[in-house]
Protein backbone atom coordinates (compact mmCIF):
# COMPACT_ATOMS: atom_id res chain seq x y z
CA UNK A 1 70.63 0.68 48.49
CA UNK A 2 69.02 3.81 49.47
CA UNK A 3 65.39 4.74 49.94
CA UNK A 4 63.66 7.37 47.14
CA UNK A 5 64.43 10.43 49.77
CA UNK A 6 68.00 9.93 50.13
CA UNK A 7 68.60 9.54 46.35
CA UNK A 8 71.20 12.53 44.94
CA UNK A 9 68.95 13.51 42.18
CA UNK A 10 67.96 16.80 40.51
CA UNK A 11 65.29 17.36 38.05
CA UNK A 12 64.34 20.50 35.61
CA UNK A 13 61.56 21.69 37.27
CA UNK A 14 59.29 21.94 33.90
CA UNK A 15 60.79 19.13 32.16
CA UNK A 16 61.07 21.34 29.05
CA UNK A 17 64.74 20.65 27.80
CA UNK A 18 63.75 18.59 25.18
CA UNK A 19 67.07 16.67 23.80
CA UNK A 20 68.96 17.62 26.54
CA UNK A 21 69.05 16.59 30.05
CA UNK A 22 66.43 16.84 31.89
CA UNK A 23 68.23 16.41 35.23
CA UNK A 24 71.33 14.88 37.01
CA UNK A 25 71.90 11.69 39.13
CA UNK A 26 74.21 10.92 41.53
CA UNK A 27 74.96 7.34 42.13
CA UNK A 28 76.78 5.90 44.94
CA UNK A 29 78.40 2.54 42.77
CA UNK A 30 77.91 1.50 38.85
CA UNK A 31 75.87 -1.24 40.11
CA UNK A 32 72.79 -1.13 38.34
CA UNK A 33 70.90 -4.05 40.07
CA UNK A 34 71.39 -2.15 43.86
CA UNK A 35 71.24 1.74 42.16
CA UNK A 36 68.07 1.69 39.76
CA UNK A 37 65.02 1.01 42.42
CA UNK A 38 65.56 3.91 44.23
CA UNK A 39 66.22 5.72 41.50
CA UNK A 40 62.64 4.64 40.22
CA UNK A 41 61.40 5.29 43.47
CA UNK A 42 62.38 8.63 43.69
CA UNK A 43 61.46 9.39 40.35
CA UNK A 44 57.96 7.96 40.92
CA UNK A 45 57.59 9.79 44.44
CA UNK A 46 58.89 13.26 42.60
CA UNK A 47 57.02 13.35 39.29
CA UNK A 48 53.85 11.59 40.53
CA UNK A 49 54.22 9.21 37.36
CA UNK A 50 55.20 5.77 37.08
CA UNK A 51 58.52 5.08 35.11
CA UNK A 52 58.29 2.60 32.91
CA UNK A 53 61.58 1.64 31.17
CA UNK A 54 64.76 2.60 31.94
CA UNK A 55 67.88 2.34 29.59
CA UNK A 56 71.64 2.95 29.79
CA UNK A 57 75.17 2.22 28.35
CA UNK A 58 76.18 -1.41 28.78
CA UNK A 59 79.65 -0.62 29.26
CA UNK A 60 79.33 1.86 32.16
CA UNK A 61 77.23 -0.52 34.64
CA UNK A 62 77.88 -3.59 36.14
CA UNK A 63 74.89 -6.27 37.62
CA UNK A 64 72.41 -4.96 34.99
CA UNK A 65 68.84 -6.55 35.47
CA UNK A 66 66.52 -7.41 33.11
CA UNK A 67 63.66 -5.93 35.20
CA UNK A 68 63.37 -4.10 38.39
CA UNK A 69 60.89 -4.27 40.69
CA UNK A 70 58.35 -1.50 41.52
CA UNK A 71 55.41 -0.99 43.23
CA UNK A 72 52.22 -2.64 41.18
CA UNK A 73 55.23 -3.22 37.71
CA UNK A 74 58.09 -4.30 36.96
CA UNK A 75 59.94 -1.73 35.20
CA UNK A 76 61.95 -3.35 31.99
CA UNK A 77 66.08 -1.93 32.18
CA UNK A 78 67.33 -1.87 28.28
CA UNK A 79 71.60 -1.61 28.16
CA UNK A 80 72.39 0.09 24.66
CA UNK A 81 75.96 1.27 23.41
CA UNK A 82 74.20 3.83 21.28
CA UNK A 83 73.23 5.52 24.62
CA UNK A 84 75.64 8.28 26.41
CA UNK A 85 78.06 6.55 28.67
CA UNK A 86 77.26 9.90 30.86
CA UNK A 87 73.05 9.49 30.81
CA UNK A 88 70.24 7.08 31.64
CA UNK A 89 66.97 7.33 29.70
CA UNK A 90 63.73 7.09 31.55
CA UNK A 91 60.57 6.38 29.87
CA UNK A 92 57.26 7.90 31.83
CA UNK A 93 53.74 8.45 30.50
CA UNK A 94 53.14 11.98 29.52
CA UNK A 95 56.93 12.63 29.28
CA UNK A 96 58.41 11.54 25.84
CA UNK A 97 61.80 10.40 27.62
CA UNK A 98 63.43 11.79 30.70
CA UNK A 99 67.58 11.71 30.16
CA UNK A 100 69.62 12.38 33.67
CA UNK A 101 73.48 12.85 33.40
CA UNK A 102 74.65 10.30 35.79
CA UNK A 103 77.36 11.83 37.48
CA UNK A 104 80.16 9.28 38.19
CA UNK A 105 80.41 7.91 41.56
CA UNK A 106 83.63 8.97 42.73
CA UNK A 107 83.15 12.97 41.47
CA UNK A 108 84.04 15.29 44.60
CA UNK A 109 81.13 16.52 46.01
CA UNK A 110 82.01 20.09 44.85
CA UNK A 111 81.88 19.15 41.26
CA UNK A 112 78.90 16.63 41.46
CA UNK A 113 77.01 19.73 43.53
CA UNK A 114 77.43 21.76 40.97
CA UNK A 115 76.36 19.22 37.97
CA UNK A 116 73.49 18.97 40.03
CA UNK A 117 72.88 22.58 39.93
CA UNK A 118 73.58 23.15 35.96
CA UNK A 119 71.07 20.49 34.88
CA UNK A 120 67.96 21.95 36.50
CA UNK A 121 67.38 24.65 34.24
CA UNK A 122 67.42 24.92 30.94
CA UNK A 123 70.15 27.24 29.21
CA UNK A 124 67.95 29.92 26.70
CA UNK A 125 71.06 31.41 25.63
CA UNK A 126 72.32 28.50 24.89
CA UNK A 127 73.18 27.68 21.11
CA UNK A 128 71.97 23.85 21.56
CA UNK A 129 71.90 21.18 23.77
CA UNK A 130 74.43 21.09 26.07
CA UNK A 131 76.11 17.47 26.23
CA UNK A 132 76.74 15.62 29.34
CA UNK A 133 80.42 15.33 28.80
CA UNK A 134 80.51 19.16 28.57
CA UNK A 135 78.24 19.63 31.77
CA UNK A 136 80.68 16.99 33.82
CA UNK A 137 83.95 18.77 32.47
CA UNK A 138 83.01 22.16 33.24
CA UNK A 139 81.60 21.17 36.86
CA UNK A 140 85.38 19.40 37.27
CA UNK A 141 86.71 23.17 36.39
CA UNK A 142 86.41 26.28 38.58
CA UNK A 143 84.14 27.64 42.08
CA UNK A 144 81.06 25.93 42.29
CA UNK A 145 78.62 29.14 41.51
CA UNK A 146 80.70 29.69 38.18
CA UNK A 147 78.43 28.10 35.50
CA UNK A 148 78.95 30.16 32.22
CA UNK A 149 78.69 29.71 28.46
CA UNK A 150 82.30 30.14 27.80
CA UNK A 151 83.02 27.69 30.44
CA UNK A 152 80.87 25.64 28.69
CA UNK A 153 82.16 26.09 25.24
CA UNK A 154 85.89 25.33 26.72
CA UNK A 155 84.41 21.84 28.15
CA UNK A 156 83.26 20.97 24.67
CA UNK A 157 86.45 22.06 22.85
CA UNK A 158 88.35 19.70 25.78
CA UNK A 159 85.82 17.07 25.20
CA UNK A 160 86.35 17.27 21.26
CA UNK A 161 89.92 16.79 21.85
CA UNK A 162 91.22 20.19 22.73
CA UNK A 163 92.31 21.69 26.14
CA UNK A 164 91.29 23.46 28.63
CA UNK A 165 92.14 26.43 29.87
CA UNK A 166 94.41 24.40 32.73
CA UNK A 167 95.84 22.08 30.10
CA UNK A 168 94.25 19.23 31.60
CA UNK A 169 92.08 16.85 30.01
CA UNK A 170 89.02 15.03 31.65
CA UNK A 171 89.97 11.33 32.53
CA UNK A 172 86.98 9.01 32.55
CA UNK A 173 85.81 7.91 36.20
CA UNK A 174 84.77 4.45 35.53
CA UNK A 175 86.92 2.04 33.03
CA UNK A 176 84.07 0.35 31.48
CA UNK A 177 83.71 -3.44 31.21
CA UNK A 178 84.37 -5.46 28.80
CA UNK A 179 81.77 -6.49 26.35
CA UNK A 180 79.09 -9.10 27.74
């Protein structure tokens, strides 16, 4: 586990992307039970609000806790397979609900760098919410500073069952587990 300050997290600095993500995490393993406090530590430390709830895909973590514990709480972990395989939900008073892409563990650093980067701002020429599949596909493609709405629109069409530009189509990092 890894203290609040050493967790590979970026957040939109204004929070305003509503239905899209509001930032990116970087986890070192799909456990849940050794990822999520510091994770909720850093989020606490960063936001100066206390998160409250915290939900995710069932099939994408392992160890999944009921609760977590946190300074003066104990913040309740929901597992959903309504939720993106690709995000985990936050709830925090005064924000309705903070989504992160959770970049898979094993991405290059290149490509999780640069998912990193694309989440912290919102897109205003963008024609919608950008989905995490799409922001994780087009990191995996082309130089890290390269971050552009056709790039974006190719990682959908690949993601809808088309192809890139390469031909190659984006293999899932983590097999998930079978059902509990």
């Amino acid at each position: 586990m890894t203290g609040p300050e050493k967790v590979r997290l970026s957040l939109d600095p204004a929070l305003t992307c509503r239905g899209a993500v509001g930032g990116a995490w970087w986890p070192a393993t799909y456990d849940a039970g050794a990822e999520l406090p510091a994770l909720i530590a850093a989020i606490d430390q960063r936001l100066n609000r206390r998160v409250l709830r915290v939900g995710l895909h069932i099939d994408t973590w392992d160890n999944i806790p009921h609760h977590i514990a946190a300074p003066g709480r104990h913040v309740k972990v929901g597992w959903f397979r309504t939720i993106d395989p690709h995000v985990v939900n936050l709830i925090i008073p005064g924000i309705e609900h903070l989504n992160l892409l959770v970049i898979p563990p094993d991405t290059t650093a290149a490509a999780a760098h640069k998912a990193l980067a694309m989440t912290t701002r919102c897109r205003a020429d963008s024609r919608g919410p950008t989905r995490p599949g799409d922001i994780l596909a087009a990191a995996q493609n082309g130089p890290a500073d390269a971050t552009t709405e056709q790039e974006l629109s190719l990682a959908g069409w690949d993601n809808e069952g088309g192809q890139t530009r390469t031909g190659n189509r984006s293999k899932p990092h983590h097999q998930p587990r079978s059902p509990r």
